[in-house]
C-alpha atoms as a PDB file:
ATOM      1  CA  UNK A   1       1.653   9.954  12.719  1.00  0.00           C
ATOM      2  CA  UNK A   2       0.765   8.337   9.633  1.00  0.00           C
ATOM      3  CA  UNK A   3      -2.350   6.187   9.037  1.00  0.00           C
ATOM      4  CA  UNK A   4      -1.239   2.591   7.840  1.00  0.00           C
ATOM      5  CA  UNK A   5      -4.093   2.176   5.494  1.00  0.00           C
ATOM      6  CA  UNK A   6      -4.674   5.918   3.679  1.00  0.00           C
ATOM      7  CA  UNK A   7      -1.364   7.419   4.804  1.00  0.00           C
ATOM      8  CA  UNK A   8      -3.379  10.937   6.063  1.00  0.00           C
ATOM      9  CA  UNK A   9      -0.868  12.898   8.354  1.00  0.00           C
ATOM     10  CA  UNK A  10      -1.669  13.079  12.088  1.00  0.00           C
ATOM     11  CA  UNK A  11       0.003  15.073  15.019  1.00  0.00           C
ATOM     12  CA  UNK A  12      -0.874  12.935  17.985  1.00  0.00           C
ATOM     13  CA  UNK A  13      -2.055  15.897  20.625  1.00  0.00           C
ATOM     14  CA  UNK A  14      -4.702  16.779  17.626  1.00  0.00           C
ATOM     15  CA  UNK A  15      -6.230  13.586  18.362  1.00  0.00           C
ATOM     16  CA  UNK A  16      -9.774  12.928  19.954  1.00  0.00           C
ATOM     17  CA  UNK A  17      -8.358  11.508  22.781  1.00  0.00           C
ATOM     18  CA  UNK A  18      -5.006  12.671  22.049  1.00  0.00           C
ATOM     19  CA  UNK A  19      -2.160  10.373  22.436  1.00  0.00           C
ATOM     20  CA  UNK A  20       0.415  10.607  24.751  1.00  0.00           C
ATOM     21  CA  UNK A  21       3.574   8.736  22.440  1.00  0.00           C
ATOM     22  CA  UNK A  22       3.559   7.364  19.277  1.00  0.00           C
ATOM     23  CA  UNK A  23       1.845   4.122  19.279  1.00  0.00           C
ATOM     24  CA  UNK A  24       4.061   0.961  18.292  1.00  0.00           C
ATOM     25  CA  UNK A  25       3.455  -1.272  15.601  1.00  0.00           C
ATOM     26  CA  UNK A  26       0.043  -0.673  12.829  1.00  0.00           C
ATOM     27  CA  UNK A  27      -1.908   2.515  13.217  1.00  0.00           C
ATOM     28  CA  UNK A  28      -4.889   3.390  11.470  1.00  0.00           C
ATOM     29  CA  UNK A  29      -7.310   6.345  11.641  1.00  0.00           C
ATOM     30  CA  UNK A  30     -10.926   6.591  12.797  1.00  0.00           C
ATOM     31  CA  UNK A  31     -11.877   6.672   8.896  1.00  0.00           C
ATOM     32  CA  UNK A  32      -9.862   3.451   8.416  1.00  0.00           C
ATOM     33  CA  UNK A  33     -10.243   1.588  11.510  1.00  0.00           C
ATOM     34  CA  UNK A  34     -13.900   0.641  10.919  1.00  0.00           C
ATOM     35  CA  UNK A  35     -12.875  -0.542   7.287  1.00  0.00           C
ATOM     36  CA  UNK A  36      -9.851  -2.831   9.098  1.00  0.00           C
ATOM     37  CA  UNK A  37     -12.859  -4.403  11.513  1.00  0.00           C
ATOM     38  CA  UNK A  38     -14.899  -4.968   8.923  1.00  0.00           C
ATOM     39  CA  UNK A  39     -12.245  -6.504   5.969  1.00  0.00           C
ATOM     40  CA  UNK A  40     -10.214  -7.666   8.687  1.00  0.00           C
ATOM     41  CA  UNK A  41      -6.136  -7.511   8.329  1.00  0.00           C
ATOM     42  CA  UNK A  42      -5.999 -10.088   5.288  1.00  0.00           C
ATOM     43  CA  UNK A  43      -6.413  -8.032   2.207  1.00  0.00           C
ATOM     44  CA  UNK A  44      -6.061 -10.956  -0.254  1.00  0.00           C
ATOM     45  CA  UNK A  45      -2.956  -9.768  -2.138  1.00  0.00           C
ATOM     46  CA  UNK A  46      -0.594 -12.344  -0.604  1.00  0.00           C
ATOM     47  CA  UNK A  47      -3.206 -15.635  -1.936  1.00  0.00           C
ATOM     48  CA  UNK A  48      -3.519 -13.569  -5.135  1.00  0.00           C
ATOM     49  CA  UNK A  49       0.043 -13.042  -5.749  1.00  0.00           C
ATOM     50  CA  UNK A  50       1.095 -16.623  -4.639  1.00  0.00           C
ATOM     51  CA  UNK A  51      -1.556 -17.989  -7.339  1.00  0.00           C
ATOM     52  CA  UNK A  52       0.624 -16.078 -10.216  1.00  0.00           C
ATOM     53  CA  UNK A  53       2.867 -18.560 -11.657  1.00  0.00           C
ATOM     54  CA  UNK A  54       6.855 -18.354 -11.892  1.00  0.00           C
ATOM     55  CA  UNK A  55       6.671 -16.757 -15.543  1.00  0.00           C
ATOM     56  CA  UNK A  56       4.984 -13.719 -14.120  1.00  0.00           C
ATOM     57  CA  UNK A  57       7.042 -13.182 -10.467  1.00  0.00           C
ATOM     58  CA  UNK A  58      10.300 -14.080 -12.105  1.00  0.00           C
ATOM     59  CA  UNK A  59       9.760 -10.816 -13.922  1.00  0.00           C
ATOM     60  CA  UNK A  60       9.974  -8.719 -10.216  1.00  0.00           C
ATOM     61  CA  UNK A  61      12.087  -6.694 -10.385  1.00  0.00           C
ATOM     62  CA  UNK A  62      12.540  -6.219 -14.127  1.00  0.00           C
ATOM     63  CA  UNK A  63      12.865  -2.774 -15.769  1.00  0.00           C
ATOM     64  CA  UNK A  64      10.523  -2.346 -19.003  1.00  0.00           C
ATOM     65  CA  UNK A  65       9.364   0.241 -20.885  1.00  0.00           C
ATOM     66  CA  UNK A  66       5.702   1.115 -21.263  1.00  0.00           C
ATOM     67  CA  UNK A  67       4.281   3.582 -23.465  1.00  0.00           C
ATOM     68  CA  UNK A  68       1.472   6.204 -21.922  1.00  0.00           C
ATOM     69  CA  UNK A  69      -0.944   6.388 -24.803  1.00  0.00           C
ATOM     70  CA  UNK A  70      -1.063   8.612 -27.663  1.00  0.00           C
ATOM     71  CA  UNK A  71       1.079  12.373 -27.391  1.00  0.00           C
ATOM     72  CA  UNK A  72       2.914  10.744 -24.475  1.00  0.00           C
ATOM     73  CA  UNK A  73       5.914   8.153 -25.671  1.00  0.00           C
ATOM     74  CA  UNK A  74       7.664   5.654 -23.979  1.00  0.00           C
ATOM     75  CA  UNK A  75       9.526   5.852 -20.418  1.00  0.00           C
ATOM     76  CA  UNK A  76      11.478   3.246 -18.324  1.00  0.00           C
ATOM     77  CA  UNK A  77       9.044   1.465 -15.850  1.00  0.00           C
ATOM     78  CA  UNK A  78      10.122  -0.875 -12.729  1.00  0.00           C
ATOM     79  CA  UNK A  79       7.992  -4.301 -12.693  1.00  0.00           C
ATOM     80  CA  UNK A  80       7.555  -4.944  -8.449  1.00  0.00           C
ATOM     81  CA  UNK A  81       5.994  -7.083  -6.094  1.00  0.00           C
ATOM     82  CA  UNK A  82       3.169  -5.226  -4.667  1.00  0.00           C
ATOM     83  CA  UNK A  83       2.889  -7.000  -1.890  1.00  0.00           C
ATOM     84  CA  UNK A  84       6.022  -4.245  -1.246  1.00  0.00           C
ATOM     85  CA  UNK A  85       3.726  -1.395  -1.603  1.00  0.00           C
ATOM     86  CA  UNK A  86       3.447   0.889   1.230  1.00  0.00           C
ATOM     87  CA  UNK A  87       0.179   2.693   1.538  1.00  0.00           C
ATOM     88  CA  UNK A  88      -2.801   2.714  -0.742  1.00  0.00           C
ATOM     89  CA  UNK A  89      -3.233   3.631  -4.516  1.00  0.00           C
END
Protein backbone atom coordinates (compact mmCIF):
# COMPACT_ATOMS: atom_id res chain seq x y z
CA UNK A 1 0.00 0.00 0.00
CA UNK A 2 1.33 3.18 -1.02
CA UNK A 3 0.65 6.55 0.67
CA UNK A 4 -0.91 9.04 -1.97
CA UNK A 5 0.83 12.03 -0.61
CA UNK A 6 4.70 10.76 0.44
CA UNK A 7 4.55 7.45 -1.43
CA UNK A 8 6.08 5.45 1.99
CA UNK A 9 5.43 1.62 1.42
CA UNK A 10 2.81 -0.06 3.65
CA UNK A 11 1.77 -3.82 4.06
CA UNK A 12 -1.78 -3.49 5.26
CA UNK A 13 -1.72 -6.28 8.32
CA UNK A 14 1.34 -3.93 9.69
CA UNK A 15 -1.17 -1.37 10.20
CA UNK A 16 -2.48 0.05 13.62
CA UNK A 17 -5.66 -1.21 13.05
CA UNK A 18 -4.64 -3.33 10.30
CA UNK A 19 -6.68 -3.45 7.25
CA UNK A 20 -8.50 -6.16 6.05
CA UNK A 21 -8.26 -5.30 1.80
CA UNK A 22 -6.79 -2.70 0.09
CA UNK A 23 -8.76 0.37 0.45
CA UNK A 24 -10.28 1.88 -2.90
CA UNK A 25 -9.67 5.12 -4.21
CA UNK A 26 -6.90 7.94 -2.20
CA UNK A 27 -4.93 6.59 0.70
CA UNK A 28 -2.79 8.46 2.85
CA UNK A 29 -0.77 7.62 5.99
CA UNK A 30 -1.16 8.71 9.61
CA UNK A 31 1.91 11.20 8.90
CA UNK A 32 -0.02 12.59 5.90
CA UNK A 33 -3.53 12.41 6.82
CA UNK A 34 -3.38 15.25 9.38
CA UNK A 35 -1.52 17.44 6.66
CA UNK A 36 -4.65 16.47 4.02
CA UNK A 37 -7.22 17.80 7.01
CA UNK A 38 -5.47 20.60 7.53
CA UNK A 39 -4.49 21.83 3.58
CA UNK A 40 -7.47 20.13 2.52
CA UNK A 41 -7.46 18.12 -1.04
CA UNK A 42 -6.88 21.39 -3.24
CA UNK A 43 -3.18 21.85 -3.41
CA UNK A 44 -3.28 24.94 -5.68
CA UNK A 45 -1.36 23.53 -8.67
CA UNK A 46 -4.41 23.25 -10.95
CA UNK A 47 -5.33 27.52 -10.37
CA UNK A 48 -1.55 27.97 -10.67
CA UNK A 49 -1.06 26.11 -13.77
CA UNK A 50 -4.33 27.40 -15.45
CA UNK A 51 -2.96 31.11 -14.72
CA UNK A 52 0.26 30.22 -17.07
CA UNK A 53 -0.48 31.50 -20.40
CA UNK A 54 -0.52 29.43 -23.82
CA UNK A 55 3.28 30.38 -24.57
CA UNK A 56 4.35 28.44 -21.54
CA UNK A 57 1.78 25.09 -21.66
CA UNK A 58 2.13 24.88 -25.39
CA UNK A 59 5.68 23.92 -24.54
CA UNK A 60 4.26 20.44 -22.54
CA UNK A 61 5.52 18.07 -23.72
CA UNK A 62 8.60 19.50 -25.43
CA UNK A 63 12.06 17.87 -25.19
CA UNK A 64 14.98 20.50 -24.33
CA UNK A 65 18.18 20.34 -23.20
CA UNK A 66 19.36 21.84 -19.93
CA UNK A 67 22.76 22.07 -18.76
CA UNK A 68 23.56 20.93 -14.86
CA UNK A 69 26.06 23.58 -13.88
CA UNK A 70 29.67 23.65 -14.15
CA UNK A 71 31.74 19.86 -14.59
CA UNK A 72 28.32 18.48 -15.55
CA UNK A 73 27.26 19.31 -19.47
CA UNK A 74 24.20 19.20 -21.14
CA UNK A 75 21.49 16.23 -21.25
CA UNK A 76 18.05 15.87 -22.97
CA UNK A 77 15.24 17.02 -20.52
CA UNK A 78 11.27 16.40 -21.00
CA UNK A 79 9.18 19.79 -20.33
CA UNK A 80 5.61 18.20 -18.49
CA UNK A 81 2.58 19.20 -16.96
CA UNK A 82 2.98 18.65 -13.35
CA UNK A 83 -0.25 18.53 -12.61
CA UNK A 84 0.80 14.71 -14.09
CA UNK A 85 3.14 14.16 -11.31
CA UNK A 86 2.53 11.27 -9.17
CA UNK A 87 3.77 11.57 -5.65
CA UNK A 88 5.75 14.29 -4.00
CA UNK A 89 9.22 15.89 -4.82
Amino acid sequence: LLCERCNAEYHTYCLDPPLRAVPIGDWYCDKCISWTEIMGEDDGLDELVNALSPEYTSRFGEICWAQGGTGFGWWPSFIYDPRLTVGSA
